[in-house]
Protein backbone atom coordinates (compact mmCIF):
# COMPACT_ATOMS: atom_id res chain seq x y z
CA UNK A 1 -25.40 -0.57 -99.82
CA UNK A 2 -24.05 2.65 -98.21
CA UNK A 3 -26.48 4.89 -96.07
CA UNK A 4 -26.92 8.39 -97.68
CA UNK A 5 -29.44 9.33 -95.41
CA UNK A 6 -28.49 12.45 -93.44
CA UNK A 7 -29.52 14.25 -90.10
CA UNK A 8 -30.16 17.92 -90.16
CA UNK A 9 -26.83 18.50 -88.73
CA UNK A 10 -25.07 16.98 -92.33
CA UNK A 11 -23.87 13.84 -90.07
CA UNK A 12 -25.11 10.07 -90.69
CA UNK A 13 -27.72 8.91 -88.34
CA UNK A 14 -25.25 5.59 -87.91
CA UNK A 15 -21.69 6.22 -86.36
CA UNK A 16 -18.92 6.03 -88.74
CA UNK A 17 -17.30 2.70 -90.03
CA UNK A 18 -13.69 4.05 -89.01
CA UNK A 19 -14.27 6.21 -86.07
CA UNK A 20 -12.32 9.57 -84.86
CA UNK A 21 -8.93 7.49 -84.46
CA UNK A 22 -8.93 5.72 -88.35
CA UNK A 23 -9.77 2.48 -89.01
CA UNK A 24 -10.56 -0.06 -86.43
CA UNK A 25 -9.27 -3.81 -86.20
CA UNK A 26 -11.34 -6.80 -87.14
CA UNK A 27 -12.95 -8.84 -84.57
CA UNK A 28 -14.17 -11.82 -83.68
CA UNK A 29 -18.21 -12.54 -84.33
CA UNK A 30 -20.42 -11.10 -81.47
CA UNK A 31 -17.13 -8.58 -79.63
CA UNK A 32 -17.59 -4.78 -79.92
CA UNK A 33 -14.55 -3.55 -81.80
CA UNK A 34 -11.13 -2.06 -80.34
CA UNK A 35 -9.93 1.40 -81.87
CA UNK A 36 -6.85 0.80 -83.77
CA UNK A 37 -3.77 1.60 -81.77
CA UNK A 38 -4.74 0.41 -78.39
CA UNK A 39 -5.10 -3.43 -76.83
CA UNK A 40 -8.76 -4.24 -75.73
CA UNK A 41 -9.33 -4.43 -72.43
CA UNK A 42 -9.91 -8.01 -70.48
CA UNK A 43 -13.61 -7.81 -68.85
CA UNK A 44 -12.79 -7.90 -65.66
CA UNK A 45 -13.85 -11.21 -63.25
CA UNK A 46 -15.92 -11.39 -60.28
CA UNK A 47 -13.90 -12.56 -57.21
CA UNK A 48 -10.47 -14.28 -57.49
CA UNK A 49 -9.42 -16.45 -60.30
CA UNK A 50 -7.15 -18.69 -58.44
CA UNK A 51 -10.23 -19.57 -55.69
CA UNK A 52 -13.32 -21.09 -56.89
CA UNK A 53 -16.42 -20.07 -55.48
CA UNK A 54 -17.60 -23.72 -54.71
CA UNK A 55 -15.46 -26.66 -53.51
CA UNK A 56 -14.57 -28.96 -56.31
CA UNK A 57 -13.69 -32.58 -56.17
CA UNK A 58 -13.84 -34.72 -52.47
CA UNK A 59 -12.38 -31.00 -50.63
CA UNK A 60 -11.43 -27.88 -51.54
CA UNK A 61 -7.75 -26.93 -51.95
CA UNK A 62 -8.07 -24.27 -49.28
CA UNK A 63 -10.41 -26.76 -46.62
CA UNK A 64 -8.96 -27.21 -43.27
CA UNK A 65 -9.59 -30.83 -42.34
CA UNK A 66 -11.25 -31.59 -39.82
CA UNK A 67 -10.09 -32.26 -36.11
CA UNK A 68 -12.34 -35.54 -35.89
CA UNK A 69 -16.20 -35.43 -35.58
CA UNK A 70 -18.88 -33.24 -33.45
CA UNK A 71 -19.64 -34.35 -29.90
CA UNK A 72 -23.18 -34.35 -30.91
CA UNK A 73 -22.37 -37.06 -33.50
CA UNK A 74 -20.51 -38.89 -31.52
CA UNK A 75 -23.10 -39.02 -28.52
CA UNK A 76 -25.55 -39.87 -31.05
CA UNK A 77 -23.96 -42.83 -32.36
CA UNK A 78 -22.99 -43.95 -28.88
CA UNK A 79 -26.72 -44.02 -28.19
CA UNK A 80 -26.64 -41.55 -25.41
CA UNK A 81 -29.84 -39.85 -27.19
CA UNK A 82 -30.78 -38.12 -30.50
CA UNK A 83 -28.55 -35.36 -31.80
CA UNK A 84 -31.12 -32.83 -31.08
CA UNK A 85 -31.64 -34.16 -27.23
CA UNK A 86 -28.05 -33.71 -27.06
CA UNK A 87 -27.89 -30.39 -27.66
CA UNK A 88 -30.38 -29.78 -24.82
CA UNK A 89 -28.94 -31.33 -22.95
CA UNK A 90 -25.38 -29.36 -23.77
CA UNK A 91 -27.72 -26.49 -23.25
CA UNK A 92 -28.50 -27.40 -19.92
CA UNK A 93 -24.93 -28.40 -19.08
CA UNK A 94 -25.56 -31.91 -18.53
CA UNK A 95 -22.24 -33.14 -20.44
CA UNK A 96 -18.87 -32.87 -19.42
CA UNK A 97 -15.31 -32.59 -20.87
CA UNK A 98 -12.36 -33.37 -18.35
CA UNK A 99 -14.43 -32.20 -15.92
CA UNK A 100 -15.89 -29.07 -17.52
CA UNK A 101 -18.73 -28.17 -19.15
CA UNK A 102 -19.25 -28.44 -22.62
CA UNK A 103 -20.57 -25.12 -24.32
CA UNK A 104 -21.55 -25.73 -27.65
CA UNK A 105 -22.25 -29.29 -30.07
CA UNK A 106 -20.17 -28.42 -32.47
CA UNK A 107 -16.92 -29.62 -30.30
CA UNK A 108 -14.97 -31.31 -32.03
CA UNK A 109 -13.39 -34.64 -30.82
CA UNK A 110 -11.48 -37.99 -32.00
CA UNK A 111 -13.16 -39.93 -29.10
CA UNK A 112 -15.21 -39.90 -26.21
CA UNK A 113 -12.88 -40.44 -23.66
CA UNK A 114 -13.37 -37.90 -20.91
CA UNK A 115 -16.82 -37.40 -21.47
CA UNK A 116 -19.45 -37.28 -18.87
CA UNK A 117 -23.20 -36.99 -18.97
CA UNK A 118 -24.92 -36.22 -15.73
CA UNK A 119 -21.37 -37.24 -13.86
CA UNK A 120 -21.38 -40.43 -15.73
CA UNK A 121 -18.68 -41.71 -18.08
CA UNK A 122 -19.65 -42.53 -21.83
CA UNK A 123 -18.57 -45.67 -23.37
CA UNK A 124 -17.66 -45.43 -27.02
CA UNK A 125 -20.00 -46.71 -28.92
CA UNK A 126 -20.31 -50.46 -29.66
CA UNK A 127 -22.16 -51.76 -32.59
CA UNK A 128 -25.54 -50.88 -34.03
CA UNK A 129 -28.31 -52.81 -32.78
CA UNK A 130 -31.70 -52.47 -34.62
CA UNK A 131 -34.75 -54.16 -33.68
CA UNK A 132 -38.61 -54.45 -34.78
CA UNK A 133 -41.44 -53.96 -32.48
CA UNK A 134 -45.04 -54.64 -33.36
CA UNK A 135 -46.13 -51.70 -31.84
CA UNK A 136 -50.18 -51.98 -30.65
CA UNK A 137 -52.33 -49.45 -31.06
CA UNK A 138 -52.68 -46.91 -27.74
CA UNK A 139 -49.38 -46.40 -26.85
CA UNK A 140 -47.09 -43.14 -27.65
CA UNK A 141 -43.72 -43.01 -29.35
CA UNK A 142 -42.04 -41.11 -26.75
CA UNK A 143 -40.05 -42.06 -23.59
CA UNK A 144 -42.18 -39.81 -21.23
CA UNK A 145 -45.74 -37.95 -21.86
CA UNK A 146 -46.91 -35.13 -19.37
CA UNK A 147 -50.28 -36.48 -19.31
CA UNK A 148 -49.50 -40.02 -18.37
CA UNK A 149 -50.49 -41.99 -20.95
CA UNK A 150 -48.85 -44.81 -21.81
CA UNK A 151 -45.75 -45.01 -24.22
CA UNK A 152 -43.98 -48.14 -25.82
CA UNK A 153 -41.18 -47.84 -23.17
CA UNK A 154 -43.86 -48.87 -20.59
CA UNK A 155 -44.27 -51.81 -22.45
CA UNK A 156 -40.87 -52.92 -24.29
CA UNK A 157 -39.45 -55.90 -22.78
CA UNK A 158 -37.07 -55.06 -19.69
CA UNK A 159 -33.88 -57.20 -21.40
CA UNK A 160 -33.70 -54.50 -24.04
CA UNK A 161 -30.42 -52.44 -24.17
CA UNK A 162 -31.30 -48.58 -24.23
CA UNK A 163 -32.76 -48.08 -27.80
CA UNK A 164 -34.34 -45.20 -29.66
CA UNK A 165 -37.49 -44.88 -31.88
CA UNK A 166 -36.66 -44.65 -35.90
CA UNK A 167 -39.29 -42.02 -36.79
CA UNK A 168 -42.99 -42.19 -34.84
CA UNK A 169 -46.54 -43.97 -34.82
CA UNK A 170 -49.28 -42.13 -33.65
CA UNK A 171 -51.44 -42.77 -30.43
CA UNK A 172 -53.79 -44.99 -32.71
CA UNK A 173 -51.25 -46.26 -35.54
CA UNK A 174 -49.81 -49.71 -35.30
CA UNK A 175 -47.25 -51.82 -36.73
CA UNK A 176 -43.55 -51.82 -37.71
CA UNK A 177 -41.56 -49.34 -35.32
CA UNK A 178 -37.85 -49.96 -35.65
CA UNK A 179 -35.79 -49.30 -32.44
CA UNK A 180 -31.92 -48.52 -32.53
CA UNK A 181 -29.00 -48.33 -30.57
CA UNK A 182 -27.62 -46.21 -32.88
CA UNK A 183 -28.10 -41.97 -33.18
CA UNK A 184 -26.48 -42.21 -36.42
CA UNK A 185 -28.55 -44.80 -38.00
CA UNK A 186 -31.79 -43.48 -37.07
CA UNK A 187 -30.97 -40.68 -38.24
CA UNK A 188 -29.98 -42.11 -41.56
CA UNK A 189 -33.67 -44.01 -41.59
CA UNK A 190 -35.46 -41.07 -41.12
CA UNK A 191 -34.25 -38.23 -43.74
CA UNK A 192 -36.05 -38.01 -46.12
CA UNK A 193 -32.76 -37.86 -48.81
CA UNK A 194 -31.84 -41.40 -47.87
CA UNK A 195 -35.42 -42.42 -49.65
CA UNK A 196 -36.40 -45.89 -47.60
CA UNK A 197 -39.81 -46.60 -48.40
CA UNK A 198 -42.55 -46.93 -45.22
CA UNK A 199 -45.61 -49.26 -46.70
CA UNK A 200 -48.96 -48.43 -44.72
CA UNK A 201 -51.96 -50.47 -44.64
CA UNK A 202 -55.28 -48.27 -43.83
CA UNK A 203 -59.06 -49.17 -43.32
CA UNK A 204 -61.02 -46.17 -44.43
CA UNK A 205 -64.72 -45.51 -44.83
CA UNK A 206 -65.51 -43.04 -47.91
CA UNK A 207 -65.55 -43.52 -51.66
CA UNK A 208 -62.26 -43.65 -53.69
CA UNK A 209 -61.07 -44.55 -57.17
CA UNK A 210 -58.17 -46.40 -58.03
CA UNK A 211 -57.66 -43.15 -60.22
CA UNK A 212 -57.47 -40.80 -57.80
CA UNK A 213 -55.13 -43.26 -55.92
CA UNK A 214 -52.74 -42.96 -58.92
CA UNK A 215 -52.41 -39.66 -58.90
CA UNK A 216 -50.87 -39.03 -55.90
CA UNK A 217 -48.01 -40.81 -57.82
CA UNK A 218 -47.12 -37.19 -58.65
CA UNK A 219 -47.51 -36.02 -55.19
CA UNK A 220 -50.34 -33.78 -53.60
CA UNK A 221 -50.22 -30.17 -52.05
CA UNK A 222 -52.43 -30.43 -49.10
CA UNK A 223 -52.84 -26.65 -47.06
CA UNK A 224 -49.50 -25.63 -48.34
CA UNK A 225 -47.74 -28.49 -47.14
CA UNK A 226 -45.76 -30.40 -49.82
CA UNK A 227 -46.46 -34.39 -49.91
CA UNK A 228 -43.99 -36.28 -52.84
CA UNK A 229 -44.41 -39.51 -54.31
CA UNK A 230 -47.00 -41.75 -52.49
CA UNK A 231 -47.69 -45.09 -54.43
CA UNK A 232 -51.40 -46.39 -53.50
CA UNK A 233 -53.57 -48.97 -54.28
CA UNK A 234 -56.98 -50.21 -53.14
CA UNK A 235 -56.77 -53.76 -51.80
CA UNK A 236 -60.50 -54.21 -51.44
CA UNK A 237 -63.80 -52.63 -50.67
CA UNK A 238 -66.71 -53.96 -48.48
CA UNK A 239 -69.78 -51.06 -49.39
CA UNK A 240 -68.32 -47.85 -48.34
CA UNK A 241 -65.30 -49.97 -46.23
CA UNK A 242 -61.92 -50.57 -47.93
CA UNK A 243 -58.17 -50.95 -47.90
CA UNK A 244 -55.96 -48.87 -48.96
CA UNK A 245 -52.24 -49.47 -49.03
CA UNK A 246 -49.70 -46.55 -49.71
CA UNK A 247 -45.98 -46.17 -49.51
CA UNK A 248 -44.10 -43.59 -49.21
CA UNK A 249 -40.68 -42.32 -48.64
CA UNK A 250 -40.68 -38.50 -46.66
CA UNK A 251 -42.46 -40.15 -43.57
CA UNK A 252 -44.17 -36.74 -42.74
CA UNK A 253 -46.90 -35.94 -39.54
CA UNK A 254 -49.52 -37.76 -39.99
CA UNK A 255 -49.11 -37.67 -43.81
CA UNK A 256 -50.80 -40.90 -44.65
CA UNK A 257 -53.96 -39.74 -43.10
CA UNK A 258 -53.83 -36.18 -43.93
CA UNK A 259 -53.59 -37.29 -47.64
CA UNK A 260 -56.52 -40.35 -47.30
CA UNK A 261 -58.54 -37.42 -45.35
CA UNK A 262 -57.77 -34.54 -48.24
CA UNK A 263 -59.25 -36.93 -50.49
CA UNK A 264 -62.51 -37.69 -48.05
CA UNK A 265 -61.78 -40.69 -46.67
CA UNK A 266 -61.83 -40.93 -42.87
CA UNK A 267 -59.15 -43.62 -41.24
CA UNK A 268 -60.75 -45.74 -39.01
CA UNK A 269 -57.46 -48.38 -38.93
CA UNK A 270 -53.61 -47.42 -39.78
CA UNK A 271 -51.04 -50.39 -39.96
CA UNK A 272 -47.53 -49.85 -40.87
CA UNK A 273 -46.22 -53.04 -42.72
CA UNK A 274 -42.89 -52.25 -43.48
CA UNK A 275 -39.63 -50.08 -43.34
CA UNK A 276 -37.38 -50.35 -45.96
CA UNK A 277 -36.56 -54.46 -46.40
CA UNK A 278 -37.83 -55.08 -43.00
CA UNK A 279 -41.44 -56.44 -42.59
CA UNK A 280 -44.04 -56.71 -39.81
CA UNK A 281 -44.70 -59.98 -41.05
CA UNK A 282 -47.29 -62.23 -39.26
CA UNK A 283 -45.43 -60.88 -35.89
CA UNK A 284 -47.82 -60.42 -32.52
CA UNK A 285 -48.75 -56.76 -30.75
CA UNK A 286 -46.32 -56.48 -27.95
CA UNK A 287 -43.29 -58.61 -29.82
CA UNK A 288 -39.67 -57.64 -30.70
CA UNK A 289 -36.95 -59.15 -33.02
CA UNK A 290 -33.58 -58.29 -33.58
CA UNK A 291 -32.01 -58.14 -37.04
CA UNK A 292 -29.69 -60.43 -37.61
CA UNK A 293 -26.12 -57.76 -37.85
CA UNK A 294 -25.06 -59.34 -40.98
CA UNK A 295 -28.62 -58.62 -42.50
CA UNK A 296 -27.93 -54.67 -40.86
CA UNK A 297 -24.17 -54.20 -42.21
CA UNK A 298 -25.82 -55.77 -45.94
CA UNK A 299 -28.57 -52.74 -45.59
CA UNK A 300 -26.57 -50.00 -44.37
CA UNK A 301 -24.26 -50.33 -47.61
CA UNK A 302 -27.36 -49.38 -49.40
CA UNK A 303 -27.82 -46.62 -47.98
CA UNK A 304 -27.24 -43.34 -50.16
């Protein structure tokens, strides 16, 4: 049906079917259409066409490979210390190229040869090495505290090659610690990404449900920090006494206890049982084991 109604000024309200310039072309469902007589316009695209915004496939057409790895890497997998020690060290010019100074960790280098750290040459690296260490309760995970107290390198065995903590125990928390030759591996063991699970055994005093327990399944926000999945379950309870046991993947500061505490329990006991397929086992406070390296090449293919 054809609008008849009119404005004051004789016109229709609606613009005309044909337009000042005749009759206008047919288009496709949802376009605006072109005036007859001319070509519509392309909308015109953000960027360049050739050069997408985000690499696609294994590299980008326009990527410039790489010139080997970062000295920081490669330190870290040699064992000389954790990637972030490294660049304090760098920092403080402690390592050496040919004699001078490296300025920054992102150097880039095929091997370590002519590397020095403190004047001392840098073998390339050999083969990771993990180990397990029943760590006992009292002793820090660090190689050196200011205030004396003792840490697990005061009491590691003296045979040891130089090895590095996977992640950290509290002063009080015992169990599993896994030690490394390896930058690179620990590294891999810790983020969070890679998803190996840590299983914690804790003595508690409080009351809990095996309901609540299940709902940290979904994670908990505790003080705005975010905690993900955590799968608990109570063991056993002896009056207001029991067991919990909890695994979890992030391996966060003290998150096992901040979550048992955020739900009112108060850890009297914390145990860490296992790290990824390796378990503490019925191993002794004070012992270390070696994992066997075909066991260690098997788990590192797992690794995401």
């Amino acid at each position: 049906m054809r609008d008849t109604t009119r404005a004051k000024n004789g016109r229709n309200d609606l613009p005309s079917a044909n337009g000042p310039r005749g009759p206008r072309r047919p288009t496709r469902s949802g376009e605006a259409p072109a005036p007859a007589g001319r070509r519509a316009r392309p909308r015109p695209r953000i960027g360049k066409p050739d050069k997408p915004r985000f690499p696609t496939g294994p590299r980008a057409a326009d990527d410039t490979p790489r010139e080997g790895d970062r000295i920081a890497k490669l330190l870290a997998r040699a064992g000389v210390a954790s990637r972030r020690d490294i660049e304090r060290m760098i920092a403080d010019g402690r390592i050496a190229l040919n004699g001078e100074p490296v300025t920054t960790p992102a150097t880039l280098l095929k091997s370590l040869r002519g590397i020095t750290v403190d004047g001392n040459p840098v073998k390339e690296p050999a083969a990771a090495r993990l180990f397990l260490y029943h760590k006992p309760s009292g002793l820090l995970t660090t190689t050196k505290d200011p205030a004396g107290r003792p840490t697990i390198y005061d009491k590691l065995p003296t045979d040891l090659p130089r090895v590095m903590p996977v992640g950290r125990l509290d002063l009080n928390t015992e169990g599993l610690l896994l030690l490394t030759t390896d930058g690179e591996l620990k590294r891999q063991l810790e983020l969070p990404s890679t998803g190996v699970e840590r299983t914690y055994r804790a003595r508690a005093f409080g009351e809990v449900s095996q309901a609540q327990l299940e709902e940290l399944i979904e994670g908990v926000e505790i003080d705005g920090m975010r905690y993900g999945r955590i799968d608990a379950n109570l063991e056993r309870r002896t009056g207001r006494n029991q067991w919990v046991e909890m695994t979890i993947t992030e391996g966060k500061n003290r998150e096992v206890r901040r979550v048992l505490e955020f739900l009112g329990l108060k850890v009297s006991r914390l145990i860490r049982t296992r790290y990824g397929p390796f378990k503490l086992g019925d191993s002794q406070p004070g012992e270390v084991a070696e994992v066997r390296q075909v066991d260690l090449i098997k788990f590192r293919k797992t690794l995401k």
